[in-house]
C-alpha atoms as a PDB file:
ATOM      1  CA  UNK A   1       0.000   0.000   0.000  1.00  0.00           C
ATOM      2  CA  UNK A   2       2.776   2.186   0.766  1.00  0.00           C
ATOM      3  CA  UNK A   3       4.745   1.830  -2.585  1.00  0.00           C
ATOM      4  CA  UNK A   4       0.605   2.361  -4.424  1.00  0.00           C
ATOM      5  CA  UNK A   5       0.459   5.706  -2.379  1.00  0.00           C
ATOM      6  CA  UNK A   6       4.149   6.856  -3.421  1.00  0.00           C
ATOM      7  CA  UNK A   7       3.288   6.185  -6.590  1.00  0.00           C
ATOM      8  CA  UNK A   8       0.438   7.744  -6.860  1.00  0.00           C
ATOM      9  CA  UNK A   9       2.469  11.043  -5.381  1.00  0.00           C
ATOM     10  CA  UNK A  10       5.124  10.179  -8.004  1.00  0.00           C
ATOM     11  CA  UNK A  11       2.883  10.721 -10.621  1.00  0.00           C
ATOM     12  CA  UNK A  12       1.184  13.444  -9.472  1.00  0.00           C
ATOM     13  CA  UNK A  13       4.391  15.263  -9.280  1.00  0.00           C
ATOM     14  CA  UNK A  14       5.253  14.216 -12.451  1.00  0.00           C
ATOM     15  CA  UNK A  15       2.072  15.452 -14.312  1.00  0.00           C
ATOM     16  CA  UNK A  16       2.963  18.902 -14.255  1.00  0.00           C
ATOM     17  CA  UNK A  17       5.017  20.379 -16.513  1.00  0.00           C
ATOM     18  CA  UNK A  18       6.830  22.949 -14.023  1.00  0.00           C
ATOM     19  CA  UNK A  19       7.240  20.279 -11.808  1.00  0.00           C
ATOM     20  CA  UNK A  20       8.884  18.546 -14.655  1.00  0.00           C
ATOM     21  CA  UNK A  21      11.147  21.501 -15.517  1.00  0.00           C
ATOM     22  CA  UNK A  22      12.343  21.542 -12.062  1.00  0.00           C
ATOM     23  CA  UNK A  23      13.271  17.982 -11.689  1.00  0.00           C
ATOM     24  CA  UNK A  24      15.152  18.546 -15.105  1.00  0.00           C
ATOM     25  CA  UNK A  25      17.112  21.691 -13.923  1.00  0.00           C
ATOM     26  CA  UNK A  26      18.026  19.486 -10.737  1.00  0.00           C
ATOM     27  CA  UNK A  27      19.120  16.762 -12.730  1.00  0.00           C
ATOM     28  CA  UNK A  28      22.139  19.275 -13.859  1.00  0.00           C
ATOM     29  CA  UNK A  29      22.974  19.342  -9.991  1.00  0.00           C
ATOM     30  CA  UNK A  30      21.789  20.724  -6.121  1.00  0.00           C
ATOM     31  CA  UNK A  31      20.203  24.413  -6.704  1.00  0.00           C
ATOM     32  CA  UNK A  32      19.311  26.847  -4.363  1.00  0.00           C
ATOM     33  CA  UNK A  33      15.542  27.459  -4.225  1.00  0.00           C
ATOM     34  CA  UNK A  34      15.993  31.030  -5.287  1.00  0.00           C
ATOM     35  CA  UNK A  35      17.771  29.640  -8.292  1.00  0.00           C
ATOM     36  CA  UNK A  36      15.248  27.166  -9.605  1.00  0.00           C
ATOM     37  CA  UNK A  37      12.679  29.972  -8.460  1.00  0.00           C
ATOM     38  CA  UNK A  38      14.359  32.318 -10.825  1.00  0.00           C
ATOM     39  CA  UNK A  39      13.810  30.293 -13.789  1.00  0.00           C
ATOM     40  CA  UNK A  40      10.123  30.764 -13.476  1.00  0.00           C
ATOM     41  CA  UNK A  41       7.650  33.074 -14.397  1.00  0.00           C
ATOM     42  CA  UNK A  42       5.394  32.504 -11.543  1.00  0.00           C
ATOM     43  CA  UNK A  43       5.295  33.717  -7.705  1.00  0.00           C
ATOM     44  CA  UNK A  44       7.956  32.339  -5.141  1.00  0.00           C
ATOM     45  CA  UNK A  45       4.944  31.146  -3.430  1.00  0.00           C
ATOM     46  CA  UNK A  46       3.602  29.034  -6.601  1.00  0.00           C
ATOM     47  CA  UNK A  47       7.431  27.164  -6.644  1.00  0.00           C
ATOM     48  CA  UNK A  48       7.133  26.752  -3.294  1.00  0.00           C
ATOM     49  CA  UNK A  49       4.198  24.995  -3.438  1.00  0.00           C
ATOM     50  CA  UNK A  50       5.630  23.072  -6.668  1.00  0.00           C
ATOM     51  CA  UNK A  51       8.790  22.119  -4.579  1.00  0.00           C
ATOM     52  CA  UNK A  52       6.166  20.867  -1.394  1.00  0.00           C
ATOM     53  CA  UNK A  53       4.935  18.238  -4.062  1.00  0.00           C
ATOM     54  CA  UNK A  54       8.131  17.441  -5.582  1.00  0.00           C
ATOM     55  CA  UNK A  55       9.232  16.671  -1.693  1.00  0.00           C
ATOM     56  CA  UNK A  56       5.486  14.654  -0.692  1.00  0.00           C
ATOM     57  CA  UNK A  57       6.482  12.286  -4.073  1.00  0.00           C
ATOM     58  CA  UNK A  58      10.262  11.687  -2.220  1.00  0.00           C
ATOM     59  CA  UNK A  59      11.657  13.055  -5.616  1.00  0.00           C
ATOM     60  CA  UNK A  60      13.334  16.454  -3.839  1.00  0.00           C
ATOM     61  CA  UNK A  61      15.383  16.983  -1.197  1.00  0.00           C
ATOM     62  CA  UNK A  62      15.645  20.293   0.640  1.00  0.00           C
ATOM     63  CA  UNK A  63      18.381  21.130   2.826  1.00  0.00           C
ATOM     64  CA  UNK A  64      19.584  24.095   5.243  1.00  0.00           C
ATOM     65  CA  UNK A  65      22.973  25.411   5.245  1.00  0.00           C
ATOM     66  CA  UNK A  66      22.224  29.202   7.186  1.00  0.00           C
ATOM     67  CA  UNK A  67      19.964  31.224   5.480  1.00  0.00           C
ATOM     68  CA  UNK A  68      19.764  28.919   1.972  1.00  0.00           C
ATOM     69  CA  UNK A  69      17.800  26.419   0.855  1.00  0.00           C
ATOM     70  CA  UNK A  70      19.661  23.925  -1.344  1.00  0.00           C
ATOM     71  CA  UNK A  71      17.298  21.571  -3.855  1.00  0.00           C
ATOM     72  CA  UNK A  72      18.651  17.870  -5.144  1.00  0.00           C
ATOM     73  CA  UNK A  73      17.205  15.477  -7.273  1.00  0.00           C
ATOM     74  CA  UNK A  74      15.884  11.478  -5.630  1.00  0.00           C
ATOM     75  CA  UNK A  75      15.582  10.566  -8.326  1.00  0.00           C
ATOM     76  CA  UNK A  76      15.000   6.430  -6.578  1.00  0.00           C
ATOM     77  CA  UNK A  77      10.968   7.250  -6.728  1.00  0.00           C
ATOM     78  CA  UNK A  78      11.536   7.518 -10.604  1.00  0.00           C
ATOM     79  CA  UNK A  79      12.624   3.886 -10.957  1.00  0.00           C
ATOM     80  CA  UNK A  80       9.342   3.342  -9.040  1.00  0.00           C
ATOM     81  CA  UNK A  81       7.370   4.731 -11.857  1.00  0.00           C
ATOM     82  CA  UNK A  82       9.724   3.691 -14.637  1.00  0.00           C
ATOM     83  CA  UNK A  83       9.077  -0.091 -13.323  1.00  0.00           C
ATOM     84  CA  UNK A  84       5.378   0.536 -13.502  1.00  0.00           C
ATOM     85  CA  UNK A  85       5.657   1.676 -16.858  1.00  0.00           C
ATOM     86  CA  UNK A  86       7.495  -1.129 -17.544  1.00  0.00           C
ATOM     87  CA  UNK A  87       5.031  -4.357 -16.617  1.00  0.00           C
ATOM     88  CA  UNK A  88       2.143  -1.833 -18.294  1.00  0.00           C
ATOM     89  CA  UNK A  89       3.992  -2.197 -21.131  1.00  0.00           C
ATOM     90  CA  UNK A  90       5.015  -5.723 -20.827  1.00  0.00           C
ATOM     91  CA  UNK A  91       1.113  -6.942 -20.245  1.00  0.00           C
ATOM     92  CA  UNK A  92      -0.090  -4.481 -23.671  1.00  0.00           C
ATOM     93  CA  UNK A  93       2.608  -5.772 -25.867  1.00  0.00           C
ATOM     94  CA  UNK A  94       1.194  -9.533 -24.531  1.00  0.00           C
ATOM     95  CA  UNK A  95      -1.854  -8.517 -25.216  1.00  0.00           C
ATOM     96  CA  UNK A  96      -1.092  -7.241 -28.464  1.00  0.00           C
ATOM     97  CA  UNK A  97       1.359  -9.992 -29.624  1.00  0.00           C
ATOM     98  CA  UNK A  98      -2.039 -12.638 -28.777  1.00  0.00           C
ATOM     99  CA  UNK A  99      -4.151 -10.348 -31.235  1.00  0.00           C
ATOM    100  CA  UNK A 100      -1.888 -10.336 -33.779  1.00  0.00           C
ATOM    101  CA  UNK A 101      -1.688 -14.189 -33.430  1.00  0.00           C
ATOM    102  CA  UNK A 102      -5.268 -14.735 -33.227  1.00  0.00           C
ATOM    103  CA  UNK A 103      -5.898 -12.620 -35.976  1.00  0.00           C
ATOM    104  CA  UNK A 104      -3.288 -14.388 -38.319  1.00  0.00           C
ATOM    105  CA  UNK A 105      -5.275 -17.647 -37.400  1.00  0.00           C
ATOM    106  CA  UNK A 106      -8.878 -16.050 -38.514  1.00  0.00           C
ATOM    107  CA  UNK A 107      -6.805 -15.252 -41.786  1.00  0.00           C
ATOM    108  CA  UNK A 108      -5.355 -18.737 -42.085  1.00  0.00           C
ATOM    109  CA  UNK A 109      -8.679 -20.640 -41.631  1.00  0.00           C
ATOM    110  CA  UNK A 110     -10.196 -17.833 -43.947  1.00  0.00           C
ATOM    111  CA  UNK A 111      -7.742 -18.535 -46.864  1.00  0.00           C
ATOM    112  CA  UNK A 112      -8.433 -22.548 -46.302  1.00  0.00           C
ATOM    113  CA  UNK A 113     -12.248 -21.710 -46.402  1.00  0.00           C
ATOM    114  CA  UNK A 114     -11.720 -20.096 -49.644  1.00  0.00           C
ATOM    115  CA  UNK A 115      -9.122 -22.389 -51.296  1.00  0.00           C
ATOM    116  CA  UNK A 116     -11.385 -25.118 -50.506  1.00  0.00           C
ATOM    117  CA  UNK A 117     -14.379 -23.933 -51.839  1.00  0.00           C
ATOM    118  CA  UNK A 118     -12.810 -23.072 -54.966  1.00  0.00           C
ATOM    119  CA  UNK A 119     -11.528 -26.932 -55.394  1.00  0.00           C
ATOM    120  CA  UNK A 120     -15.349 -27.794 -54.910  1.00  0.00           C
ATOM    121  CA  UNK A 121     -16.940 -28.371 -58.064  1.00  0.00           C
END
């Protein structure tokens, strides 16, 4: 239940795109969070809020070093989601691969329907 509920916050996070930007600017290295703030056209308050979600999905670190606040990148939760992508894609590509099968037998027994009624006098 616990890895369901990470990630669930793991793809919250990921589903917006300034979220996104900031996990990309951190995967360059640790930033101060007046840095990544700067990088934005939106209020310090909206980043904040941005970097609370990136920190809830266990994707962000913040820590203090006097007055600054220094950013880095977890990025362990993303394996979490990149596995779940993973089996998703694993099961549709089974799924798919028995389709394409199945439907290669319809045309099979369809081509022996017609051959044989055309040997039929």
């Amino acid at each position: 239940m616990e890895t369901e509920l990470q990630l669930n916050r793991v793809f919250a996070a990921l589903a917006d795109p300034t979220r996104r930007r900031i996990l990309s600017q951190l995967s360059q290295g640790p930033a101060k969070v007046g840095e990544v703030a700067s990088r934005f056209e939106v209020s310090a308050p909206a980043i904040s809020q941005h970097i609370k979600v990136l920190e809830r999905a266990g994707l962000v670190t913040r820590t203090a070093q006097a007055q600054w606040r220094t950013l880095a990148l977890q990025p362990e939760p993303l394996d979490l989601a990149t596995a779940w992508v993973d089996e998703q894609r694993r099961e549709w590509n089974l799924r798919l691969d028995a389709l394409e099968q199945h439907l290669a037998d319809m045309k099979n027994r369809l081509n022996a329907d017609t051959t044989t009624d055309k040997e039929q006098p």
